[in-house]
PDB file of N, CA and C in Angstrom:
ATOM      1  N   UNK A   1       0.834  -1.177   0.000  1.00  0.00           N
ATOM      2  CA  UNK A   1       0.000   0.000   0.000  1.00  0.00           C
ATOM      3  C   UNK A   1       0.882   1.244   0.000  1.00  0.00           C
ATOM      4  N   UNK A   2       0.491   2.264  -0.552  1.00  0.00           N
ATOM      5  CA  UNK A   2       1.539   3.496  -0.783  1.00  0.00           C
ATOM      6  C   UNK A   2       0.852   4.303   0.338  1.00  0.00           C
ATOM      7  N   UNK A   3       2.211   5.051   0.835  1.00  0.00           N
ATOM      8  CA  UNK A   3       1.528   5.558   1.736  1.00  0.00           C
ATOM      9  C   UNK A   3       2.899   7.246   1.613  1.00  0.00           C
ATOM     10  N   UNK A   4       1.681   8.502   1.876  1.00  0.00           N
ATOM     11  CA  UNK A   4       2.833   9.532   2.140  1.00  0.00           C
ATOM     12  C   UNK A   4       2.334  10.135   3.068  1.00  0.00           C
ATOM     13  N   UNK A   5       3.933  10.810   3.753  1.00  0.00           N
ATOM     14  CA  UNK A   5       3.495  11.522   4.659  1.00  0.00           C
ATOM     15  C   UNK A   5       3.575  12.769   4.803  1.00  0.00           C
ATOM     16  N   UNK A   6       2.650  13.540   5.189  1.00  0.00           N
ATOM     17  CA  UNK A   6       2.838  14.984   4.624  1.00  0.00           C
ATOM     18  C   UNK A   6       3.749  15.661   5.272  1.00  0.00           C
ATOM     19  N   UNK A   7       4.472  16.377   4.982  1.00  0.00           N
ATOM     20  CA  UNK A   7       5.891  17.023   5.815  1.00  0.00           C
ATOM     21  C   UNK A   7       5.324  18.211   6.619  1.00  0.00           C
ATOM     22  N   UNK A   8       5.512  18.635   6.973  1.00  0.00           N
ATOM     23  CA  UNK A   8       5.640  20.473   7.808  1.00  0.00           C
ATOM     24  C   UNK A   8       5.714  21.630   6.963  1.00  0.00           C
ATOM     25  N   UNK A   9       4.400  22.187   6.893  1.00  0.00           N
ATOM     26  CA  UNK A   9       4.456  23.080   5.569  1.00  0.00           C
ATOM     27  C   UNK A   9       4.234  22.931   4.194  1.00  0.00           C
ATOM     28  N   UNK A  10       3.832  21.341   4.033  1.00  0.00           N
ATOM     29  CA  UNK A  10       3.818  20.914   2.827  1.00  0.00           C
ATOM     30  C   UNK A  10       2.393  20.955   2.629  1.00  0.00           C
ATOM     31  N   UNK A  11       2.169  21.474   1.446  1.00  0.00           N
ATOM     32  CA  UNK A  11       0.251  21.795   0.674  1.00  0.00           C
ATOM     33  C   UNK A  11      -0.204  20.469   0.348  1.00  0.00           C
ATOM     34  N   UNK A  12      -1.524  20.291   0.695  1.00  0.00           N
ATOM     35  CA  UNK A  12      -2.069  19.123   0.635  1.00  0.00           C
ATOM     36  C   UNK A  12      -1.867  18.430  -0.723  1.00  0.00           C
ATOM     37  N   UNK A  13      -1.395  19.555  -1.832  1.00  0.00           N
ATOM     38  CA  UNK A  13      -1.669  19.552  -3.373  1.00  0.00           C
ATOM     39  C   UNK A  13      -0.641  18.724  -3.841  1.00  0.00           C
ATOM     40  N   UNK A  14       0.712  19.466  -3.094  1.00  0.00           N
ATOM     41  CA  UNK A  14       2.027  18.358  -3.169  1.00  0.00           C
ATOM     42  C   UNK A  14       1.851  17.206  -2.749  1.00  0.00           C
ATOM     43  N   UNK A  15       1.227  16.987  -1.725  1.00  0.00           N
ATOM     44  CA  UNK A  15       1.418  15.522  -0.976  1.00  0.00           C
ATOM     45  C   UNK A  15       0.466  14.393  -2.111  1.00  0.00           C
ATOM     46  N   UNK A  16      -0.481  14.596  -2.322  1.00  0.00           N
ATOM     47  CA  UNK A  16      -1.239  14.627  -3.086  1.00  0.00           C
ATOM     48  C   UNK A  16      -0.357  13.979  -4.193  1.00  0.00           C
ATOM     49  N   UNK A  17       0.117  14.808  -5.007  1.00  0.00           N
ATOM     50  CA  UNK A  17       0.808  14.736  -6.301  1.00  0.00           C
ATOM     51  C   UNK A  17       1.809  13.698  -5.954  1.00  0.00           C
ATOM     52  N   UNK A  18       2.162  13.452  -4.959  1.00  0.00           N
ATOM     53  CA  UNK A  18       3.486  12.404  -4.688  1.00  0.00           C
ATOM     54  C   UNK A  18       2.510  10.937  -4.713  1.00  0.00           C
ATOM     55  N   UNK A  19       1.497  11.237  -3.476  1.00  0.00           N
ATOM     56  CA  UNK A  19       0.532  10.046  -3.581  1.00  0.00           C
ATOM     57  C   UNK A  19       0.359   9.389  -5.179  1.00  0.00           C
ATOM     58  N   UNK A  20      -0.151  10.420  -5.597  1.00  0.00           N
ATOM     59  CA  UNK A  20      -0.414   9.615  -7.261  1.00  0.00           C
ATOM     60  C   UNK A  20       0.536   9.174  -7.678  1.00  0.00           C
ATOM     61  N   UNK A  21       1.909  10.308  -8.030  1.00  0.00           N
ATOM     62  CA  UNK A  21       2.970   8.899  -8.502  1.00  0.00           C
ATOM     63  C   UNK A  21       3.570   8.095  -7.773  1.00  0.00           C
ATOM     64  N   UNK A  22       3.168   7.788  -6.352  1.00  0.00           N
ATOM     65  CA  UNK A  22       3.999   6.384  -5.989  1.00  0.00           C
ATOM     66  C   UNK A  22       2.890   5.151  -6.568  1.00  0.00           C
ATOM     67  N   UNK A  23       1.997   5.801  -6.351  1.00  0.00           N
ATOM     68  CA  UNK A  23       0.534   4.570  -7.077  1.00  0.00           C
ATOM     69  C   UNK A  23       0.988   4.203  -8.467  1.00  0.00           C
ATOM     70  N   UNK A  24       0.810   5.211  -9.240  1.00  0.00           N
ATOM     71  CA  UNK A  24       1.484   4.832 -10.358  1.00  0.00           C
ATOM     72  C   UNK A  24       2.884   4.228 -10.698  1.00  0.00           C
ATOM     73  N   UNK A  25       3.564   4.122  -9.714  1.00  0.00           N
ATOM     74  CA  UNK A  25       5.078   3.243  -9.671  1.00  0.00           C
ATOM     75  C   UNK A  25       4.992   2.618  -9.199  1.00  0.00           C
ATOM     76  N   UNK A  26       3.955   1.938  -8.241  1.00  0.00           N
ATOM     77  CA  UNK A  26       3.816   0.752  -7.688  1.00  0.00           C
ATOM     78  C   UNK A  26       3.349  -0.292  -8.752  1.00  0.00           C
ATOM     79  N   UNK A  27       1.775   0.420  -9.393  1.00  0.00           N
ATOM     80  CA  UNK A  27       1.185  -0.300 -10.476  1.00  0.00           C
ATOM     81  C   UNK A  27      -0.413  -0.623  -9.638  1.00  0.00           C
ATOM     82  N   UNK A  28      -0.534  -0.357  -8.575  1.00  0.00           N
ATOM     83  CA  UNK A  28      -1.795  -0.272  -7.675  1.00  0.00           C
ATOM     84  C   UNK A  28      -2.943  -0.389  -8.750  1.00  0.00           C
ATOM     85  N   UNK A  29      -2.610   0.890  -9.281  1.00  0.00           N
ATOM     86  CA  UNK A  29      -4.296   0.900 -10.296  1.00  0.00           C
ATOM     87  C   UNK A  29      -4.276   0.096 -11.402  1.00  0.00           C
ATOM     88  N   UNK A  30      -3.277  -0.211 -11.838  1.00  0.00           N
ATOM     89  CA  UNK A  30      -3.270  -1.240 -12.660  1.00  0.00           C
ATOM     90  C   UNK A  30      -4.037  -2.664 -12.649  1.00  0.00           C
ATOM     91  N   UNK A  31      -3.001  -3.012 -11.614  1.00  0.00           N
ATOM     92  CA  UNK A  31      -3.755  -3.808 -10.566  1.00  0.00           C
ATOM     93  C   UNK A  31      -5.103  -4.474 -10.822  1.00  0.00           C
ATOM     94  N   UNK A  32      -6.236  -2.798 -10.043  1.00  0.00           N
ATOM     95  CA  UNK A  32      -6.997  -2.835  -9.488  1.00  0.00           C
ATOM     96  C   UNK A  32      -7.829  -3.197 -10.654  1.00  0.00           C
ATOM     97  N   UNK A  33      -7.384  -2.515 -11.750  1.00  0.00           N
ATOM     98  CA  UNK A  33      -8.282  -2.465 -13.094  1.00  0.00           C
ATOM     99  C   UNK A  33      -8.219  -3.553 -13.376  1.00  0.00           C
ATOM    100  N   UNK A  34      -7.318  -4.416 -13.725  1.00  0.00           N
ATOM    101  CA  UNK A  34      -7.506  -5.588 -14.094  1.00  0.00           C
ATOM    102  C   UNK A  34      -8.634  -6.974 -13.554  1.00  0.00           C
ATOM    103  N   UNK A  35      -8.317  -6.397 -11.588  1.00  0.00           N
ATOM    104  CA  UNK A  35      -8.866  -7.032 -11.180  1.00  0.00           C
ATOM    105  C   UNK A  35     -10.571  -6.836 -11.009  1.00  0.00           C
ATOM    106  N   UNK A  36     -11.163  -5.792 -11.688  1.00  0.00           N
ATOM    107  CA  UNK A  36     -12.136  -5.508 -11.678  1.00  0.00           C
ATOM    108  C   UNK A  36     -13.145  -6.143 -12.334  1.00  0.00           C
ATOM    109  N   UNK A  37     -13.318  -6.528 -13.553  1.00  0.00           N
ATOM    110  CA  UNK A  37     -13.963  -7.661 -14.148  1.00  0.00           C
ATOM    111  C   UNK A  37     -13.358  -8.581 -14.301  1.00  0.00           C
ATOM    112  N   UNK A  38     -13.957  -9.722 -14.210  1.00  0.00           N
ATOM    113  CA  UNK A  38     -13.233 -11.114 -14.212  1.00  0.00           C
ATOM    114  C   UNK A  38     -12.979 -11.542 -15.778  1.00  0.00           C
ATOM    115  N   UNK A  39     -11.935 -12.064 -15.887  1.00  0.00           N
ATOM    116  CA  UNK A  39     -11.314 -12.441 -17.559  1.00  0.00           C
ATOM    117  C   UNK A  39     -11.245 -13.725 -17.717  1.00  0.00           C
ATOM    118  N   UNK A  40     -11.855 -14.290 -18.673  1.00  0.00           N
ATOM    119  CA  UNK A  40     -11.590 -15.587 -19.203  1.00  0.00           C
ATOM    120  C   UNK A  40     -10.233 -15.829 -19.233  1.00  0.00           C
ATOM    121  N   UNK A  41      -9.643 -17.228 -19.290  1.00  0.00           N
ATOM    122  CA  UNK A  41      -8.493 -17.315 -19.345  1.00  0.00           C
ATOM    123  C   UNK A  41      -8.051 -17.369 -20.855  1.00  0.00           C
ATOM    124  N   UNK A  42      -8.839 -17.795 -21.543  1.00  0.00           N
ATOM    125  CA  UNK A  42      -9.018 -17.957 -23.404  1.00  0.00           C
ATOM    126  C   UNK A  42      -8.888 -16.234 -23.596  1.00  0.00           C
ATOM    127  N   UNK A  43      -9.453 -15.203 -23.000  1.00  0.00           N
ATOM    128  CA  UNK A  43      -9.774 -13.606 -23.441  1.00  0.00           C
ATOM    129  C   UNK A  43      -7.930 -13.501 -22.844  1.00  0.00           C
ATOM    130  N   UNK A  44      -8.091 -13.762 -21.759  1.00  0.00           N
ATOM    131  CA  UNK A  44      -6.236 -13.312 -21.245  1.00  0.00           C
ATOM    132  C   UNK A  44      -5.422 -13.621 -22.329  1.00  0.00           C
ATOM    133  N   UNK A  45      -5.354 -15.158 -22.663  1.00  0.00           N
ATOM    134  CA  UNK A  45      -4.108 -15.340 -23.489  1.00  0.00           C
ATOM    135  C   UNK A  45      -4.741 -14.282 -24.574  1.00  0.00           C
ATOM    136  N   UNK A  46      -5.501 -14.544 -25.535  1.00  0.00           N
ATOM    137  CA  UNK A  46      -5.771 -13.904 -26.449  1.00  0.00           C
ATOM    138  C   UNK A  46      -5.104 -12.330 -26.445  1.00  0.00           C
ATOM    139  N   UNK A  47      -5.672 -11.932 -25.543  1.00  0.00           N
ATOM    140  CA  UNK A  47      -5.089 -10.348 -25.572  1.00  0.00           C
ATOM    141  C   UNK A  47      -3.459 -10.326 -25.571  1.00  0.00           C
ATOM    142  N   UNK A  48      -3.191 -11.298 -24.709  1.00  0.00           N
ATOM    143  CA  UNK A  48      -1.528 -11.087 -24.286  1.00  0.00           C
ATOM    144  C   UNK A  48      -0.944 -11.752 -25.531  1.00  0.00           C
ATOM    145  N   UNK A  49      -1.537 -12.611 -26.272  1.00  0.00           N
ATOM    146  CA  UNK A  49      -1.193 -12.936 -27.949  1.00  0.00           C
ATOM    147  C   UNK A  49      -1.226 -11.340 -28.527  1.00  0.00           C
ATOM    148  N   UNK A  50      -2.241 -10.781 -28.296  1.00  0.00           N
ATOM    149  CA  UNK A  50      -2.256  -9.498 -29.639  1.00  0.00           C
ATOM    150  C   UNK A  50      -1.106  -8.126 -29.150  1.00  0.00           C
ATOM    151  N   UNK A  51      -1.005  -8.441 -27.869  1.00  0.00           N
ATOM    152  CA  UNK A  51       0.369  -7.437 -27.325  1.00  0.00           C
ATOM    153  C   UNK A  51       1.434  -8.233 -27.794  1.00  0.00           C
ATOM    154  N   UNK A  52       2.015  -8.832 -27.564  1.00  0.00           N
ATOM    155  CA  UNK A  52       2.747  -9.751 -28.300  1.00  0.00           C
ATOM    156  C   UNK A  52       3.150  -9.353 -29.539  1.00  0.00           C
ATOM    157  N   UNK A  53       1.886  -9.303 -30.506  1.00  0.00           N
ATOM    158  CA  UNK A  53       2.704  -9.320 -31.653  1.00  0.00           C
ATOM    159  C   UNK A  53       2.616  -7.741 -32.081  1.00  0.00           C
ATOM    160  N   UNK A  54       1.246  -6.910 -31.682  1.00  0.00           N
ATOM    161  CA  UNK A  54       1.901  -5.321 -31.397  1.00  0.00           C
ATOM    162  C   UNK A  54       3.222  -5.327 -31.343  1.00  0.00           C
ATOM    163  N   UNK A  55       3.664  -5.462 -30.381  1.00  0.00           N
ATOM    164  CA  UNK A  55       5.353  -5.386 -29.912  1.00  0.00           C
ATOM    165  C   UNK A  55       6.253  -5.761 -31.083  1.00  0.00           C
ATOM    166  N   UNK A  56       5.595  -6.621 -31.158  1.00  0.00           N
ATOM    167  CA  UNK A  56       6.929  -7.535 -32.834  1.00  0.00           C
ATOM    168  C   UNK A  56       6.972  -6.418 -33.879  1.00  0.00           C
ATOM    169  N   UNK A  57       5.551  -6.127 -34.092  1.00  0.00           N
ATOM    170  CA  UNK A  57       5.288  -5.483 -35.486  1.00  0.00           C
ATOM    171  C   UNK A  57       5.974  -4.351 -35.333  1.00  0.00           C
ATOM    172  N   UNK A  58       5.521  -3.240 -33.808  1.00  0.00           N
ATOM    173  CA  UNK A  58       6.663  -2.164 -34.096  1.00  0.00           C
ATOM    174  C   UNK A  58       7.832  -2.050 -33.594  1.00  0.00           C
ATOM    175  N   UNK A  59       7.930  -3.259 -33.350  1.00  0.00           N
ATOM    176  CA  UNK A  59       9.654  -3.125 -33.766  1.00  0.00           C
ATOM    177  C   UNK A  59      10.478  -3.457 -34.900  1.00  0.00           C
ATOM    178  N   UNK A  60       9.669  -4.002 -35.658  1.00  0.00           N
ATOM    179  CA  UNK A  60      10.149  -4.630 -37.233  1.00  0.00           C
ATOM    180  C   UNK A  60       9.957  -2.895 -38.159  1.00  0.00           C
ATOM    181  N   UNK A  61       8.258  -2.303 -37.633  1.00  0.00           N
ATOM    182  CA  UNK A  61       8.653  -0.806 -37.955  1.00  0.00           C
ATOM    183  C   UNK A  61       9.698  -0.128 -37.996  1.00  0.00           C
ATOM    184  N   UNK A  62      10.084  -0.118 -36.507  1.00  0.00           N
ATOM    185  CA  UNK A  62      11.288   0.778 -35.928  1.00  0.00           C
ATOM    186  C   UNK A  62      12.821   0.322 -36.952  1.00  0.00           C
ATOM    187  N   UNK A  63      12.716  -0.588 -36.879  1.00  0.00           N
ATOM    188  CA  UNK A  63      14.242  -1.425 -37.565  1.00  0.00           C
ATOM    189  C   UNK A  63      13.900  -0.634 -39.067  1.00  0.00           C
ATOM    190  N   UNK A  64      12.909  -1.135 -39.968  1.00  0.00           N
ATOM    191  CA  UNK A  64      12.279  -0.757 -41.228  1.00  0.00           C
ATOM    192  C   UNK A  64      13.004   0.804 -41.389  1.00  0.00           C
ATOM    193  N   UNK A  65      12.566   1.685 -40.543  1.00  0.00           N
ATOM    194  CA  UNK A  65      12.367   3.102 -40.263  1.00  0.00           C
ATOM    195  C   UNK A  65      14.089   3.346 -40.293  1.00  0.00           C
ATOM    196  N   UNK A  66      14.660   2.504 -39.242  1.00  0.00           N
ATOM    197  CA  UNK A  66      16.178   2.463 -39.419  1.00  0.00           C
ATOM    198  C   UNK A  66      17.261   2.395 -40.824  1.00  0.00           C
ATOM    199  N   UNK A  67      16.455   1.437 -41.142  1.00  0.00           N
ATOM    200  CA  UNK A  67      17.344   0.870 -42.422  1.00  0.00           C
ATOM    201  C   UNK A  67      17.170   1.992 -43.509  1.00  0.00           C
ATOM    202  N   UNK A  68      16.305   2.707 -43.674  1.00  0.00           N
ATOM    203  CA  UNK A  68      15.954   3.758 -44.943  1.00  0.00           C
ATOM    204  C   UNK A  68      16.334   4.807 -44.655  1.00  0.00           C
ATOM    205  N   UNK A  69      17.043   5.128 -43.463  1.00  0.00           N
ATOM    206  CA  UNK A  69      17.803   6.628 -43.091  1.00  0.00           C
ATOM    207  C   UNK A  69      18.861   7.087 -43.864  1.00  0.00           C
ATOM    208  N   UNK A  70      19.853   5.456 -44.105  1.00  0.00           N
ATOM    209  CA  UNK A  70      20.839   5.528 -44.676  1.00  0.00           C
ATOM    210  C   UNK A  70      21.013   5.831 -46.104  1.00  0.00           C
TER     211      UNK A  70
END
């Protein structure tokens, strides 16, 4: 659990703003989202198949993009 503590003089706004990014560097909401509707295990792989090959494709982009500079 993230937890901050507000210092002496410090605006609720800062403390605040730290709160959110330790959540977000923990992965908390991530998390939470995921765990919020329940996922087939067939829908899981599936998706984590189509990130997967997202990933492949732009990086075969990126390389592509490389090679034609020259």
């Amino acid at each position: 659990m993230a937890q901050v503590m507000v210092k002496p003089g410090e605006g609720i706004d800062a403390a605040l703003r730290r709160f959110k990014k330790q959540t977000l560097e923990s992965g908390i909401l991530k998390e939470a989202r995921a765990h919020e509707h329940y996922e087939k295990p067939s829908d899981k792989r599936r998706r984590e198949a189509a990130a997967r090959l997202r990933k492949i494709l732009k990086a075969k982009r990126q390389a592509e993009s490389r090679e034609g500079r020259f």
